[in-house]
N, C-alpha and C. Protein backbone atom coordinates (compact mmCIF):
# COMPACT_ATOMS: atom_id res chain seq x y z
N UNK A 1 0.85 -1.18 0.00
CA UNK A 1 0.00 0.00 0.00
C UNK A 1 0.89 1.24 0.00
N UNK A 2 0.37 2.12 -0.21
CA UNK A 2 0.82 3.55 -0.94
C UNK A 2 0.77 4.26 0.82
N UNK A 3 2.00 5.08 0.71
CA UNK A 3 1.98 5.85 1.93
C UNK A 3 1.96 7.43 1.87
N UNK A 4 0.68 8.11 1.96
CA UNK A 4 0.57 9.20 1.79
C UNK A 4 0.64 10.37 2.91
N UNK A 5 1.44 11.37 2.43
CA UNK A 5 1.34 12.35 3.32
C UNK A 5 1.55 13.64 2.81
N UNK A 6 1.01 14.64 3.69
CA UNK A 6 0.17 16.34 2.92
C UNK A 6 1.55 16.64 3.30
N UNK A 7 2.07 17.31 2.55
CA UNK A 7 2.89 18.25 2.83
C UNK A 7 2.64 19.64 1.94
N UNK A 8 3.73 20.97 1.95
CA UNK A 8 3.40 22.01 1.72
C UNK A 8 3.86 21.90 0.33
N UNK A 9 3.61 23.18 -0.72
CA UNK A 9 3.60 23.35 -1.85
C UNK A 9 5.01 23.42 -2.13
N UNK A 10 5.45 24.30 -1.25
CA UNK A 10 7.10 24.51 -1.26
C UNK A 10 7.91 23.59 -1.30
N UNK A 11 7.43 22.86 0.23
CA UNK A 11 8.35 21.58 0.60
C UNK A 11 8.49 20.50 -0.80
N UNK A 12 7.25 20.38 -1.75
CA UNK A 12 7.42 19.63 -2.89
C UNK A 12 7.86 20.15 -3.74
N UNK A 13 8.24 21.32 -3.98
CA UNK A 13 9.19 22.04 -5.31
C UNK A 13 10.47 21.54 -4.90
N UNK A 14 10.38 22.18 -3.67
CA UNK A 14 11.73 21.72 -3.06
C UNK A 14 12.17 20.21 -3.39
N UNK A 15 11.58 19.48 -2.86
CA UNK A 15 12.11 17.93 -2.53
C UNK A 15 12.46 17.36 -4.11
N UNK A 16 11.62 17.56 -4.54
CA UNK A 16 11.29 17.46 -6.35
C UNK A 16 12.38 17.78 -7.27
N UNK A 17 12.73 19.32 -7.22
CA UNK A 17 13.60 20.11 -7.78
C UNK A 17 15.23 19.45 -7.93
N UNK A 18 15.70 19.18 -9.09
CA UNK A 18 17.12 18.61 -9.51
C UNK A 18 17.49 19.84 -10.40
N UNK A 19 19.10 18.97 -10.21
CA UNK A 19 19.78 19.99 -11.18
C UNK A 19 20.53 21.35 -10.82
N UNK A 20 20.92 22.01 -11.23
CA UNK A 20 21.24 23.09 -11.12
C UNK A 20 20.42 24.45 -9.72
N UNK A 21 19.62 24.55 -10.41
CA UNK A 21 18.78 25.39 -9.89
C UNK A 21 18.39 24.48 -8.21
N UNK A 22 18.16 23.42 -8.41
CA UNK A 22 18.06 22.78 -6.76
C UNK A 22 19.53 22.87 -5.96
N UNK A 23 20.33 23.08 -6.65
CA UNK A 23 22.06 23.18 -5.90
C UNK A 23 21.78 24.40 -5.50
N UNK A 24 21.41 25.75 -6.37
CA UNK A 24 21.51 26.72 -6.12
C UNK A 24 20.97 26.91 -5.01
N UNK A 25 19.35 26.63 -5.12
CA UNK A 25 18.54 26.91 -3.70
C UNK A 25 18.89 26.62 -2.80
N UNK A 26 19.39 25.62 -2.27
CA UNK A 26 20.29 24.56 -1.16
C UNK A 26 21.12 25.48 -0.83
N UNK A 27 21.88 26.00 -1.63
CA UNK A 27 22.76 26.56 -1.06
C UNK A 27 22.79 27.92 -0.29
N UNK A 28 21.75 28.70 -1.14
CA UNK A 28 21.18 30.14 -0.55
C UNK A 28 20.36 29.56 1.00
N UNK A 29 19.59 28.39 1.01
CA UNK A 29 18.97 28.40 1.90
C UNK A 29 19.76 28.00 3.03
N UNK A 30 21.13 27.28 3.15
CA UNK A 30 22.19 27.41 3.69
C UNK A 30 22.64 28.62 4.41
N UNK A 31 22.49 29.30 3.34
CA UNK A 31 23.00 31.09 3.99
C UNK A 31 22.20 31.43 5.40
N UNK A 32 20.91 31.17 4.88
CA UNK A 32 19.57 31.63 5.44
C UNK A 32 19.98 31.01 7.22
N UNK A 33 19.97 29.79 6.57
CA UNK A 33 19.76 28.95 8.08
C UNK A 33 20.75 29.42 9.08
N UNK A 34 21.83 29.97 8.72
CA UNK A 34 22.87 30.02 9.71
C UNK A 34 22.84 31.53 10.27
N UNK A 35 21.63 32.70 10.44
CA UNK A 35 21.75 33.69 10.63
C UNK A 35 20.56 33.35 11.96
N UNK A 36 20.69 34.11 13.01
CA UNK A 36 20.00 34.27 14.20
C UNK A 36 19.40 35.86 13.80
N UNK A 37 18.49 36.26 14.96
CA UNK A 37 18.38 37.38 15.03
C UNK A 37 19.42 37.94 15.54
N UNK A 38 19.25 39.38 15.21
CA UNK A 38 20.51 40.13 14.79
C UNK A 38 21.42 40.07 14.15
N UNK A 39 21.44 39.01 13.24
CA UNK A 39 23.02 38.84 12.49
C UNK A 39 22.32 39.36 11.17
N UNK A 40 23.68 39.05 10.18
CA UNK A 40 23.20 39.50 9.13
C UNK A 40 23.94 39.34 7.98
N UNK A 41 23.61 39.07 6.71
CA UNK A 41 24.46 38.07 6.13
C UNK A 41 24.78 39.20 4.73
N UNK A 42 26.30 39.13 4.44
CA UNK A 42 26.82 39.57 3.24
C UNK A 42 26.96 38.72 2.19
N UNK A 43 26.20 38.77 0.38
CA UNK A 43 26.66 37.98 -0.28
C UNK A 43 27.37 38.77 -1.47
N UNK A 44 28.42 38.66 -1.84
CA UNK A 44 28.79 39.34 -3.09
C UNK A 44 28.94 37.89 -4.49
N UNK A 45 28.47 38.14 -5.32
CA UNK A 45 28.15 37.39 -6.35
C UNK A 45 29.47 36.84 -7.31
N UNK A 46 29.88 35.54 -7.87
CA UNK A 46 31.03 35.59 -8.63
C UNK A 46 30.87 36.27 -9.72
N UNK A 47 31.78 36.27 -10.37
CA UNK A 47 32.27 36.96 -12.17
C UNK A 47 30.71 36.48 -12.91
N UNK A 48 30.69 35.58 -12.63
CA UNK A 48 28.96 35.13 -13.84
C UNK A 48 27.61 34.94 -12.59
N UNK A 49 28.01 36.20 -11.51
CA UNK A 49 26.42 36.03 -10.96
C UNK A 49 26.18 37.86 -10.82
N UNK A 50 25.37 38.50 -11.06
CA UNK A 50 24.58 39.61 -11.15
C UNK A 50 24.64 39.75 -9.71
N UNK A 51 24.41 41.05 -9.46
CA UNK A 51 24.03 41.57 -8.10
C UNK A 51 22.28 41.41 -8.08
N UNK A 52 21.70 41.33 -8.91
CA UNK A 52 20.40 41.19 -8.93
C UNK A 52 19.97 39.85 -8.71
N UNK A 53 20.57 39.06 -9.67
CA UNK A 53 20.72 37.72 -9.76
C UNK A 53 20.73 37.14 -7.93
N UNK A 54 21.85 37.44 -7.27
CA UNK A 54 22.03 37.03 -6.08
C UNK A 54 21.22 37.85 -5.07
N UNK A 55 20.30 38.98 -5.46
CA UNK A 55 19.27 39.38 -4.49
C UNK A 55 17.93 38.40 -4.73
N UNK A 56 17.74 37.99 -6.18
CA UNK A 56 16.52 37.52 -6.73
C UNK A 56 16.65 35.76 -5.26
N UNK A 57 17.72 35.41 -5.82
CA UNK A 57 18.03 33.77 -5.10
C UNK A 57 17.82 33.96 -3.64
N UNK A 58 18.08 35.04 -2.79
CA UNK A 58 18.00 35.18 -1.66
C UNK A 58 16.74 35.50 -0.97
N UNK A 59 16.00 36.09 -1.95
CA UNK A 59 14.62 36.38 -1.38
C UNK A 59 13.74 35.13 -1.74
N UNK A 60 13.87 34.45 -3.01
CA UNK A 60 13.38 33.51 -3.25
C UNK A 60 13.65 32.42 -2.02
N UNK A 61 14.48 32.29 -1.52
CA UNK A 61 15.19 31.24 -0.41
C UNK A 61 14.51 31.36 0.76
N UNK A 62 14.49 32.80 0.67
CA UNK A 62 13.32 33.17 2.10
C UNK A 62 12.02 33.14 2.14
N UNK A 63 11.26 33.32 0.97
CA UNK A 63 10.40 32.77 0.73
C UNK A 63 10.09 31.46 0.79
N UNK A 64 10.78 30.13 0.06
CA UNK A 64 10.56 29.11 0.32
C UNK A 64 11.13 28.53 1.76
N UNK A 65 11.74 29.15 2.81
CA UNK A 65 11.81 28.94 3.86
C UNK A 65 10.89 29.57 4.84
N UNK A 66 9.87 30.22 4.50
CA UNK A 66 8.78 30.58 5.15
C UNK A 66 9.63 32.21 6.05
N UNK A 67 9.99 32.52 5.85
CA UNK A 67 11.13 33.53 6.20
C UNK A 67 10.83 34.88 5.59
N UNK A 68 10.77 35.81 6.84
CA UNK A 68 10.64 37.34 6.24
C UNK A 68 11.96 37.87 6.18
N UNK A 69 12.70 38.67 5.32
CA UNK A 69 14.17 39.22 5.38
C UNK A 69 13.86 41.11 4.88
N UNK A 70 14.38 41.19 4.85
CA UNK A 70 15.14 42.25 4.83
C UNK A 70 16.39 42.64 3.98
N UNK A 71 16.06 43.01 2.41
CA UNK A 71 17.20 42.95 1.17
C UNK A 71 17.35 44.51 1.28
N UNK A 72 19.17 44.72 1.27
CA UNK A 72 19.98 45.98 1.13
C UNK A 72 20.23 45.61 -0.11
N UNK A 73 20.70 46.76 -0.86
CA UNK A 73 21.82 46.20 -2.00
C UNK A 73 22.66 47.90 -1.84
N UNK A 74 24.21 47.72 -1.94
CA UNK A 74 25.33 48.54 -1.90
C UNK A 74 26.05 48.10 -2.77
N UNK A 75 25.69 48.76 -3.66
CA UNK A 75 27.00 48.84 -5.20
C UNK A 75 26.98 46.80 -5.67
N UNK A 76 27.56 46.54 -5.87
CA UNK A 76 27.50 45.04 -5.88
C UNK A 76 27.45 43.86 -4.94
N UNK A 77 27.05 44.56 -3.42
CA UNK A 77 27.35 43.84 -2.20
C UNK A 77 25.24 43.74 -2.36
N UNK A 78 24.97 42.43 -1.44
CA UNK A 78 23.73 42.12 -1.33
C UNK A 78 23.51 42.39 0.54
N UNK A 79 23.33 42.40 1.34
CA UNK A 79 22.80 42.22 2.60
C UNK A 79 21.30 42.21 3.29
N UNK A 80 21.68 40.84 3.82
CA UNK A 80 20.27 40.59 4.44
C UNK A 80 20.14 40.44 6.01
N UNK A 81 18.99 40.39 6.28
CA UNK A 81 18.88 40.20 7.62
C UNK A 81 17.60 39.62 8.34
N UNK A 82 17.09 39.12 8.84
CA UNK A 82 15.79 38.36 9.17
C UNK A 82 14.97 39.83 9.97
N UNK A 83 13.82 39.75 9.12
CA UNK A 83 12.56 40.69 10.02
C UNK A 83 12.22 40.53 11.29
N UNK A 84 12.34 41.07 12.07
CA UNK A 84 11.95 41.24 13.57
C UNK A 84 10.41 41.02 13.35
N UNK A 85 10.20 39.94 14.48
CA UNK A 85 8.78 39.87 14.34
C UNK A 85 7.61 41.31 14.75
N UNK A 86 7.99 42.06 15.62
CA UNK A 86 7.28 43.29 16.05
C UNK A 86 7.36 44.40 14.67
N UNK A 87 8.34 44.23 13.65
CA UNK A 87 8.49 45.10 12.73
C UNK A 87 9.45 45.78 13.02
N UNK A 88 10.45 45.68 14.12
CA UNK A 88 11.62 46.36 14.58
C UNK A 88 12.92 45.44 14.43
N UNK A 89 13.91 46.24 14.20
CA UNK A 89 15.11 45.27 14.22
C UNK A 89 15.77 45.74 15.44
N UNK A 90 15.91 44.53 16.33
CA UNK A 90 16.77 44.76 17.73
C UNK A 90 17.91 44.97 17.93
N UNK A 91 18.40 45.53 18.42
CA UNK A 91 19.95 46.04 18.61
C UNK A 91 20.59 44.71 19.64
N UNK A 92 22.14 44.28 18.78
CA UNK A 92 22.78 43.18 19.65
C UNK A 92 24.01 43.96 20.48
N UNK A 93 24.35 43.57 21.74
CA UNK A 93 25.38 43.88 22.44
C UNK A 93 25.18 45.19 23.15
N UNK A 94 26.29 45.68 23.36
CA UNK A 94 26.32 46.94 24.96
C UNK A 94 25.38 48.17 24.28
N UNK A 95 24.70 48.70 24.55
CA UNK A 95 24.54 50.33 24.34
C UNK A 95 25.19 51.33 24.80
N UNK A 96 25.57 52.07 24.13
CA UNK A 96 26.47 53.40 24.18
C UNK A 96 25.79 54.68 25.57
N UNK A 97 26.17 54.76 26.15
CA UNK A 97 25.55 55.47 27.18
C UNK A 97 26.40 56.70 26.45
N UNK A 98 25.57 58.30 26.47
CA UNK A 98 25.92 59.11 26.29
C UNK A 98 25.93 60.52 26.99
N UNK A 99 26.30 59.97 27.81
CA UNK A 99 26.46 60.76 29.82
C UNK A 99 27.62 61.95 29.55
C-alpha cells in the first residue's frame, strides 16, 4: 500500500527540484539557516552572478523557507537580515551610554 502524506507546496518544489537550480537553492537556503536574530548576512556574487541575480536567489530562499528578510543592496554587495517579528530590528550587544 501507498503511503501518503500532505505536505506544503514549497516543501514539494523543493524535494522534487534537480539539477542546477536545486544546488543553487540549497545553497542560498544554507545562507539563510545560519543567521540568528541580529546577524546579518553579506553575499557578493562571482564573475557570472549579477548583483540582482544574487538578491533575486535570496529572497526567493526566504520565501521558500517561510522567512521574512530584509534585502539591502550597496554597489554590488547584497545584505540581508531576518525581520523582527514586532516590525523592529533589535539592537545586539552593549549600548552606548551618552552621559
Amino acid at each position: 500500500m501507498a503511503k501518503f502524506q500532505v505536505i506544503s507546496q514549497t516543501q514539494a518544489e523543493m524535494d522534487s527540484a534537480t539539477g542546477k537550480r536545486a544546488e543553487t537553492m540549497n545553497e542560498y537556503l544554507g545562507y539563510l539557516s545560519q543567521l540568528n536574530e541580529g546577524d546579518a548576512g553579506k553575499l557578493e556574487g562571482s564573475e557570472d552572478e549579477s548583483p540582482t541575480a544574487v538578491r533575486r536567489r535570496i529572497g526567493k530562499a526566504a520565501e521558500a523557507a517561510g522567512k521574512e528578510i530584509i534585502i539591502k543592496r550597496k554597489g554590488d554587495v547584497i545584505y540581508f537580515w531576518l525581520k523582527a517579528r514586532n516590525g523592529r530590528r533589535r539592537r545586539r550587544g552593549p549600548s552606548i551610554d551618552a552621559s
